[in-house]
C-alpha atoms as a PDB file:
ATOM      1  CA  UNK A   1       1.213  37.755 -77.336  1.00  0.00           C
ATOM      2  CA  UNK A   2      -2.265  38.821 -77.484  1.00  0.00           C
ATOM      3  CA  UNK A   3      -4.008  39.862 -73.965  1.00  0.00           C
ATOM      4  CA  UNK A   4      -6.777  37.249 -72.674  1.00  0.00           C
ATOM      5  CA  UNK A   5     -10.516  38.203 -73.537  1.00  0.00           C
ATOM      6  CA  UNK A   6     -12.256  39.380 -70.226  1.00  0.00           C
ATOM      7  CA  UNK A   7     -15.639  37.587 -69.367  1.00  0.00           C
ATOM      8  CA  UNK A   8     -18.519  39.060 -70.674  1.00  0.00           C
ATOM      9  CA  UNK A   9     -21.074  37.982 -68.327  1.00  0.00           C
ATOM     10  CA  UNK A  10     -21.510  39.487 -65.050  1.00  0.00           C
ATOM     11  CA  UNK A  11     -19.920  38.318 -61.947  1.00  0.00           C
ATOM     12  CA  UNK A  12     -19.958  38.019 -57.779  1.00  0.00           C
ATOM     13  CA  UNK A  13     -16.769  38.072 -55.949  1.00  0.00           C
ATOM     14  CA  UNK A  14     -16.678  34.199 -55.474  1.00  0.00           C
ATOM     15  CA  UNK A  15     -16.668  33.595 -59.602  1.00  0.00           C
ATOM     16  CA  UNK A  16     -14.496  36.255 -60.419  1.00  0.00           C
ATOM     17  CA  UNK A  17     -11.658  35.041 -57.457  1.00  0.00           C
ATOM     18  CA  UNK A  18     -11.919  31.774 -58.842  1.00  0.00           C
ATOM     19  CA  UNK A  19     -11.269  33.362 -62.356  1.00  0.00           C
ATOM     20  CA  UNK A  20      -8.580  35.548 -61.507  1.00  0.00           C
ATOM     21  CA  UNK A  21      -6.741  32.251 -59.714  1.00  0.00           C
ATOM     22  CA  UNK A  22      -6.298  30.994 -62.887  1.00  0.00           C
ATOM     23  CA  UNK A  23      -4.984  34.275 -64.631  1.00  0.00           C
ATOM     24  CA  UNK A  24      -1.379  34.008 -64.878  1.00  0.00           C
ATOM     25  CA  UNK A  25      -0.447  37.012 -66.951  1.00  0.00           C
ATOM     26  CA  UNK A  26      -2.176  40.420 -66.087  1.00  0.00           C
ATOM     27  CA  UNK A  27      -3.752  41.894 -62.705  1.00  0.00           C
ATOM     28  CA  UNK A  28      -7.682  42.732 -62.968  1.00  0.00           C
ATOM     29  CA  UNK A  29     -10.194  44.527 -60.523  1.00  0.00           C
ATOM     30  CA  UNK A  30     -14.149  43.270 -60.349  1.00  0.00           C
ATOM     31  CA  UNK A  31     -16.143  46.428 -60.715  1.00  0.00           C
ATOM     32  CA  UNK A  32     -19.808  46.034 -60.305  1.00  0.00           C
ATOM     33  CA  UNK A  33     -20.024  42.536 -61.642  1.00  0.00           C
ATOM     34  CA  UNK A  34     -17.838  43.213 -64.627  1.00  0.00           C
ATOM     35  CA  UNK A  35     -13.641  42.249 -64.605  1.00  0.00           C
ATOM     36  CA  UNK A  36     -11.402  45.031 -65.497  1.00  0.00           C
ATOM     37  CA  UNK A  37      -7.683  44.775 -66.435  1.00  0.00           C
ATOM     38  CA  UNK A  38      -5.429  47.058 -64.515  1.00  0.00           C
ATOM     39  CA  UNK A  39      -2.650  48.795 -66.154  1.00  0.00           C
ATOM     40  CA  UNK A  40       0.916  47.783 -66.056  1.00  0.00           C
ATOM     41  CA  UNK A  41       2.572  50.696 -62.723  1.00  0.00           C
ATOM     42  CA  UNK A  42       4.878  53.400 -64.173  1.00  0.00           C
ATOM     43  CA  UNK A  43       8.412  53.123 -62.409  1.00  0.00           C
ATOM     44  CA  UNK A  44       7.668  56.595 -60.273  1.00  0.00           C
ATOM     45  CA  UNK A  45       4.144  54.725 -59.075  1.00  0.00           C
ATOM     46  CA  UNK A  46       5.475  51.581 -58.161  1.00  0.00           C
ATOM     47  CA  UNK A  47       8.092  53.235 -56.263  1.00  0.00           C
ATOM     48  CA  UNK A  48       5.900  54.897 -54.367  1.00  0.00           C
ATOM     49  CA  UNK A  49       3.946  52.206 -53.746  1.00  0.00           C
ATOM     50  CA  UNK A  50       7.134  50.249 -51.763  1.00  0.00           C
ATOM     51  CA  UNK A  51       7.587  53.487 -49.855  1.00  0.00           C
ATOM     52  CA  UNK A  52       4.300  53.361 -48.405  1.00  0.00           C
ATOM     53  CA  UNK A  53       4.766  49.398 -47.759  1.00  0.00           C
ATOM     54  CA  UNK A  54       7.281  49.868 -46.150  1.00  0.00           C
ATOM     55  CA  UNK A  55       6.648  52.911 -44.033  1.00  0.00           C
ATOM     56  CA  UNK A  56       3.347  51.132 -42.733  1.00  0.00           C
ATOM     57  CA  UNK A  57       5.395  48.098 -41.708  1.00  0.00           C
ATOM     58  CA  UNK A  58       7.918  50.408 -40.061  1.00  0.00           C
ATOM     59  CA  UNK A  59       4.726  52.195 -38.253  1.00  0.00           C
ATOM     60  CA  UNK A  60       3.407  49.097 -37.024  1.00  0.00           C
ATOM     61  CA  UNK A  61       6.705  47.478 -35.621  1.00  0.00           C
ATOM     62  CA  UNK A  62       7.520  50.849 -33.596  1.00  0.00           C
ATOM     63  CA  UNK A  63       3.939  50.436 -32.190  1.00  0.00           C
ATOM     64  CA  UNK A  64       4.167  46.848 -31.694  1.00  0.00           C
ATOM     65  CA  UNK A  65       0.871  46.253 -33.502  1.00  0.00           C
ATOM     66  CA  UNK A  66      -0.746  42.777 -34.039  1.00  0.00           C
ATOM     67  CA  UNK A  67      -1.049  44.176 -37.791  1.00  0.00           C
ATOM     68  CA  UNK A  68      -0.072  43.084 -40.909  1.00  0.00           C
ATOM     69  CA  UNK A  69       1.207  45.168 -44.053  1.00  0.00           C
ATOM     70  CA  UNK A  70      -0.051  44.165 -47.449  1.00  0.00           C
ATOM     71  CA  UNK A  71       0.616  44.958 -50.931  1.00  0.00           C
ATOM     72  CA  UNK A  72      -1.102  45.754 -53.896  1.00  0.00           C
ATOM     73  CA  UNK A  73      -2.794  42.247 -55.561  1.00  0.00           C
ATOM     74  CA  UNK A  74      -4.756  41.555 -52.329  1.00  0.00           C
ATOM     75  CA  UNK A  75      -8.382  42.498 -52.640  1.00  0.00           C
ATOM     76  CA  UNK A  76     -10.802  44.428 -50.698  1.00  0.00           C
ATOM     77  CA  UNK A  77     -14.435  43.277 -50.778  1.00  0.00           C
ATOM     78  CA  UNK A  78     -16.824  46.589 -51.483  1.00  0.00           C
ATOM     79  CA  UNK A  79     -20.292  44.311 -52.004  1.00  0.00           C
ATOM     80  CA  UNK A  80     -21.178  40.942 -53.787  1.00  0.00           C
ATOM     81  CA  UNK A  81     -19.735  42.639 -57.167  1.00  0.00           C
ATOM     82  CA  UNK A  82     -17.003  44.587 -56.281  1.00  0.00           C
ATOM     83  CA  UNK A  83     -13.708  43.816 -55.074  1.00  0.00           C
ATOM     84  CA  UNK A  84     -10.594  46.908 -55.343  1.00  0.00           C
ATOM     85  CA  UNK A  85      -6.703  46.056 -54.772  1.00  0.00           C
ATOM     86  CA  UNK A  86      -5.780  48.896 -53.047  1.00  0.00           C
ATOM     87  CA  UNK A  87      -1.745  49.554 -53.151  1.00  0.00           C
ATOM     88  CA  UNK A  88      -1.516  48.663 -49.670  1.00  0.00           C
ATOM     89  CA  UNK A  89      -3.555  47.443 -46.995  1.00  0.00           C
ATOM     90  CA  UNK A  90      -3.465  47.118 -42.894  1.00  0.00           C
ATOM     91  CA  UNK A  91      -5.571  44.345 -41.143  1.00  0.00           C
ATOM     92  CA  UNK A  92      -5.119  44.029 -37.204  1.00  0.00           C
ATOM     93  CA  UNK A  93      -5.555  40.897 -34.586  1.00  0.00           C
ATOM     94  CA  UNK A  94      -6.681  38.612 -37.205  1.00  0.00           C
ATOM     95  CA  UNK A  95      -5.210  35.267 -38.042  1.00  0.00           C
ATOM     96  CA  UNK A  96      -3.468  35.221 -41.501  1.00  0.00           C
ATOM     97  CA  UNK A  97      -5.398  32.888 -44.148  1.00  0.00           C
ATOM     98  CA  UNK A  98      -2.090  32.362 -46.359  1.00  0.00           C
ATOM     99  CA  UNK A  99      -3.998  31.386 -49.276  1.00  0.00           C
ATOM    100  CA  UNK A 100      -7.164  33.452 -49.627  1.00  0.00           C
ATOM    101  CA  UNK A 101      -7.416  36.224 -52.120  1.00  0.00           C
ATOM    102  CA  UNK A 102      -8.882  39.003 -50.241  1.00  0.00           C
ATOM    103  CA  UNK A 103      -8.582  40.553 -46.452  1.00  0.00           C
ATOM    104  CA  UNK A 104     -11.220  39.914 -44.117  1.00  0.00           C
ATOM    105  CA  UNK A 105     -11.310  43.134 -42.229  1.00  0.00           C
ATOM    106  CA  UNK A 106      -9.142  46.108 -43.339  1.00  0.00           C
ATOM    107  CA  UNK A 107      -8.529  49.046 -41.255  1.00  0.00           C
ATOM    108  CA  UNK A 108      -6.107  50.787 -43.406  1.00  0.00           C
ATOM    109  CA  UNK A 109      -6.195  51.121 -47.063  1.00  0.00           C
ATOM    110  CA  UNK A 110      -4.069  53.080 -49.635  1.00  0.00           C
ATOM    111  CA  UNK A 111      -3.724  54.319 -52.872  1.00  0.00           C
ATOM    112  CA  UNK A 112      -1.352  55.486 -54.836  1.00  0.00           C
ATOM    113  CA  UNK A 113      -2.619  58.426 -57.574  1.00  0.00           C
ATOM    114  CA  UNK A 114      -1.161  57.522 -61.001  1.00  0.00           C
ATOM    115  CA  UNK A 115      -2.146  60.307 -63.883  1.00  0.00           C
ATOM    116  CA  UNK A 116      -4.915  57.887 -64.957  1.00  0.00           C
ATOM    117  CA  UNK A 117      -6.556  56.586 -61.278  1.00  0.00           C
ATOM    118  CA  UNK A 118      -6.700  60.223 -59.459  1.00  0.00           C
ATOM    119  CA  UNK A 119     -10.403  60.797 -60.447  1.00  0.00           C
ATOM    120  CA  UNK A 120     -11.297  57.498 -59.245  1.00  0.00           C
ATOM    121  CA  UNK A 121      -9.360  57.418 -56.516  1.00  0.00           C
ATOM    122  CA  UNK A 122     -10.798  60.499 -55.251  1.00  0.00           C
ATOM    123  CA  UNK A 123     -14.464  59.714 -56.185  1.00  0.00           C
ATOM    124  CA  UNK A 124     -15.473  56.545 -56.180  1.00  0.00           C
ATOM    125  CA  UNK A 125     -12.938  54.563 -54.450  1.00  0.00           C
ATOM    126  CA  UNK A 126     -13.292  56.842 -51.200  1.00  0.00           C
ATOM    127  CA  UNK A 127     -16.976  55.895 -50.910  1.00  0.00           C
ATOM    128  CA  UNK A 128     -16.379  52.628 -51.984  1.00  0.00           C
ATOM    129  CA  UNK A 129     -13.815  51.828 -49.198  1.00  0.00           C
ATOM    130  CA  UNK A 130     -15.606  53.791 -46.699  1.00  0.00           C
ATOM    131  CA  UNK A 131     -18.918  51.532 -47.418  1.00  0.00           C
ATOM    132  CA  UNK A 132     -17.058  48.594 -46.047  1.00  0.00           C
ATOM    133  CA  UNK A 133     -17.559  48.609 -41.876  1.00  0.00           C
ATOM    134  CA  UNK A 134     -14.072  47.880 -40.850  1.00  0.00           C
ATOM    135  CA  UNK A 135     -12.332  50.604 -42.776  1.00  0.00           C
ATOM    136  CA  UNK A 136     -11.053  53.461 -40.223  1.00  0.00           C
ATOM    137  CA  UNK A 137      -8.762  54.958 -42.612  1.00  0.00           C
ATOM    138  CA  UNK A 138      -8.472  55.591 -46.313  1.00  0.00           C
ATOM    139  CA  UNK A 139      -4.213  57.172 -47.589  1.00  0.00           C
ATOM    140  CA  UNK A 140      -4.793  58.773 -50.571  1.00  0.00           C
ATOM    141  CA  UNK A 141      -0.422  59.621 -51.805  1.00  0.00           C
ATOM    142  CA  UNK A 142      -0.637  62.380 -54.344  1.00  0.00           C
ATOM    143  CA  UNK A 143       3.657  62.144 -55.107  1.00  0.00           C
ATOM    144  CA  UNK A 144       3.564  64.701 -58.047  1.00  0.00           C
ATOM    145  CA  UNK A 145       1.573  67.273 -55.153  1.00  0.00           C
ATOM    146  CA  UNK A 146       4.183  65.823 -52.402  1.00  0.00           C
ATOM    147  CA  UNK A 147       1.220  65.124 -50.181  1.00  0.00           C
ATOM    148  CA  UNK A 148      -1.080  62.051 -48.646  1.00  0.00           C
ATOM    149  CA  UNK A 149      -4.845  62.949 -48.081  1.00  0.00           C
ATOM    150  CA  UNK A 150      -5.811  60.837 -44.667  1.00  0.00           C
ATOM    151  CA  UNK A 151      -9.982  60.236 -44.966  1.00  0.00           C
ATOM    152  CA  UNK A 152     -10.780  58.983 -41.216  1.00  0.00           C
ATOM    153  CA  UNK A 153     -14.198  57.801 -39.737  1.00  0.00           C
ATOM    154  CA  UNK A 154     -14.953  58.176 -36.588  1.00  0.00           C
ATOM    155  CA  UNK A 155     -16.609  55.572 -33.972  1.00  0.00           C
ATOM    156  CA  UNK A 156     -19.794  57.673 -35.354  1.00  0.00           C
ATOM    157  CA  UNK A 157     -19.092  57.713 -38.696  1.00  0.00           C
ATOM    158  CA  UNK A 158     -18.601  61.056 -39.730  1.00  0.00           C
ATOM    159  CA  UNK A 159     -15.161  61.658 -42.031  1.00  0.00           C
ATOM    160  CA  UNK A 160     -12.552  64.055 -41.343  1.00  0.00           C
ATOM    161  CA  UNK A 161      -9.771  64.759 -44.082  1.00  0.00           C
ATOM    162  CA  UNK A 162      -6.391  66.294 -43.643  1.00  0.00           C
ATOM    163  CA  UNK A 163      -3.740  66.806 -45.873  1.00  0.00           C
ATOM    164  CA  UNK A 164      -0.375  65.864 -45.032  1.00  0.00           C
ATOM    165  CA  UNK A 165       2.880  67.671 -47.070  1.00  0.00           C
ATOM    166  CA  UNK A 166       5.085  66.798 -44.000  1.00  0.00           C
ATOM    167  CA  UNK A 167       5.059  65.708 -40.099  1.00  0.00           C
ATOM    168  CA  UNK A 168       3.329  62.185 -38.819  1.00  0.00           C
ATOM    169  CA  UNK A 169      -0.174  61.037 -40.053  1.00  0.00           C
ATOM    170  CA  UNK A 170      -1.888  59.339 -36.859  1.00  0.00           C
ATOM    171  CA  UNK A 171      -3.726  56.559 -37.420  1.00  0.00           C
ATOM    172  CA  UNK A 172      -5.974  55.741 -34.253  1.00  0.00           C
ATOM    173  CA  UNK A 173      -7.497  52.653 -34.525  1.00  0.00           C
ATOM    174  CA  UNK A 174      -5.000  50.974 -34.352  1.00  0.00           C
ATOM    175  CA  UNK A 175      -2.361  53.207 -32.775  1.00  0.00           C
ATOM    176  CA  UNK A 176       0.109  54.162 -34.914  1.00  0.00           C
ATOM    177  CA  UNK A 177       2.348  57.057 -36.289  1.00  0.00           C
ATOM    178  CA  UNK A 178       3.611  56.907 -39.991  1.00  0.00           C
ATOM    179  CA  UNK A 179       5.793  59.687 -41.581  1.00  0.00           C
ATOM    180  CA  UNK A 180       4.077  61.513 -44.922  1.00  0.00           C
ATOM    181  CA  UNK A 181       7.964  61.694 -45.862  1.00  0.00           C
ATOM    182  CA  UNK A 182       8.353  58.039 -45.509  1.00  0.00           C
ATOM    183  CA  UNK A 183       5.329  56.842 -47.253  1.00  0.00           C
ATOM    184  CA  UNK A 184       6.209  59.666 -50.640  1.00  0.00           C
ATOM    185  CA  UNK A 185       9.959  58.844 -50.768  1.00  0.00           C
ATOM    186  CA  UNK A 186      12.870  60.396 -52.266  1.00  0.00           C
ATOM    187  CA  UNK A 187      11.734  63.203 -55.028  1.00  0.00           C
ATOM    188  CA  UNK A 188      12.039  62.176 -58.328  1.00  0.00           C
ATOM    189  CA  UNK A 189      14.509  64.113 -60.699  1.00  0.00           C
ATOM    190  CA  UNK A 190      12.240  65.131 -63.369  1.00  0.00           C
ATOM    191  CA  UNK A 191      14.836  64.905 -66.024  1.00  0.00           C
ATOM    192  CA  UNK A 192      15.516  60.963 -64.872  1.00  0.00           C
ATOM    193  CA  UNK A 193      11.547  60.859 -65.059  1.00  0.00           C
ATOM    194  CA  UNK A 194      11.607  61.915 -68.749  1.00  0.00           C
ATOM    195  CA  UNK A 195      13.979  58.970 -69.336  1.00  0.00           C
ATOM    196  CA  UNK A 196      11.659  56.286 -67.349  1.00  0.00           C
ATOM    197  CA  UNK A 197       8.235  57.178 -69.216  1.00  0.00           C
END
């Protein structure tokens, strides 16, 4: 089965939801104006990815947030021609719109580094995220480094980083504590990885 041919003309965020609504078989990213197919997660990446799910959900209940944990398909609007799925996603105190496409006000967003995504997700991505207001916090999981780089803003603006290899990563807005040993998981045999490659 041959992929689907990508638009060739330009788009804003309202055409290209409406076009990937009718996509059925792949998962694609609008990149300024032009749709991009995203590649099919590695087991080790998608693993990761349910670790950090989960370990946000786990952060929130303790707190007793009026958040709610997202995975990866739901977008993040960056401008009129960009929208990013980040692997998981926070939004506080605002009403759940079951069937639109993208969040209206993140505070939290994560990614997970695959081999491919780390310049990107290092680069562009972090000002990308950061130019949307709402954003407090950007998780960058590095599993094969065993460590999550936390990108905060303050109430001024200015960004702080720290790098996480064990311990809690505070996350103030909203409140909460989540465990850098939690969100990267079990380690990996690398013998088993060879086999899932």
């Amino acid at each position: 089965m041959n992929a689907p041919a990508l638009p060739k003309q330009r788009m804003k965020v309202p055409e290209f939801l409406a076009w990937a609504n009718e996509q059925l078989d792949s998962r694609y990213e609008l990149v300024d104006g032009e749709v991009v197919a995203m590649a099919p997660d590695r087991l080790r990446h998608n693993l990761v990815k349910l670790e950090v799910a989960v370990a946000l959900r786990e952060a929130v209940k303790a707190a007793g947030l009026p958040c709610t944990v997202f995975t990866d398909g739901v977008g993040v609007v960056i401008n009129d021609e960009t929208t990013r799925p980040p692997d998981a996603s926070v939004q506080c105190g605002i009403k759940i719109k079951p069937n639109r496409m993208v969040l209206d006000a993140p505070l939290i967003v994560v990614e997970v580094v695959s081999p491919s995504s780390e310049q990107q997700d290092l680069g562009a991505k972090l000002i990308e995220y950061f130019s949307v207001p709402s954003i407090r916090h950007y998780l960058v999981v590095v599993p094969e480094k065993r460590a999550v780089v936390h990108y905060t803003r303050n109430d001024e603006g200015a960004l702080s980083t720290y790098i996480g290899r064990s311990g809690d990563i505070r996350l103030d807005p909203p409140g909460m504590t989540v465990s850098v040993a939690a969100m990267l998981g079990p380690e990996l045999d690398e013998d088993a990885e060879a086999e899932i490659n």
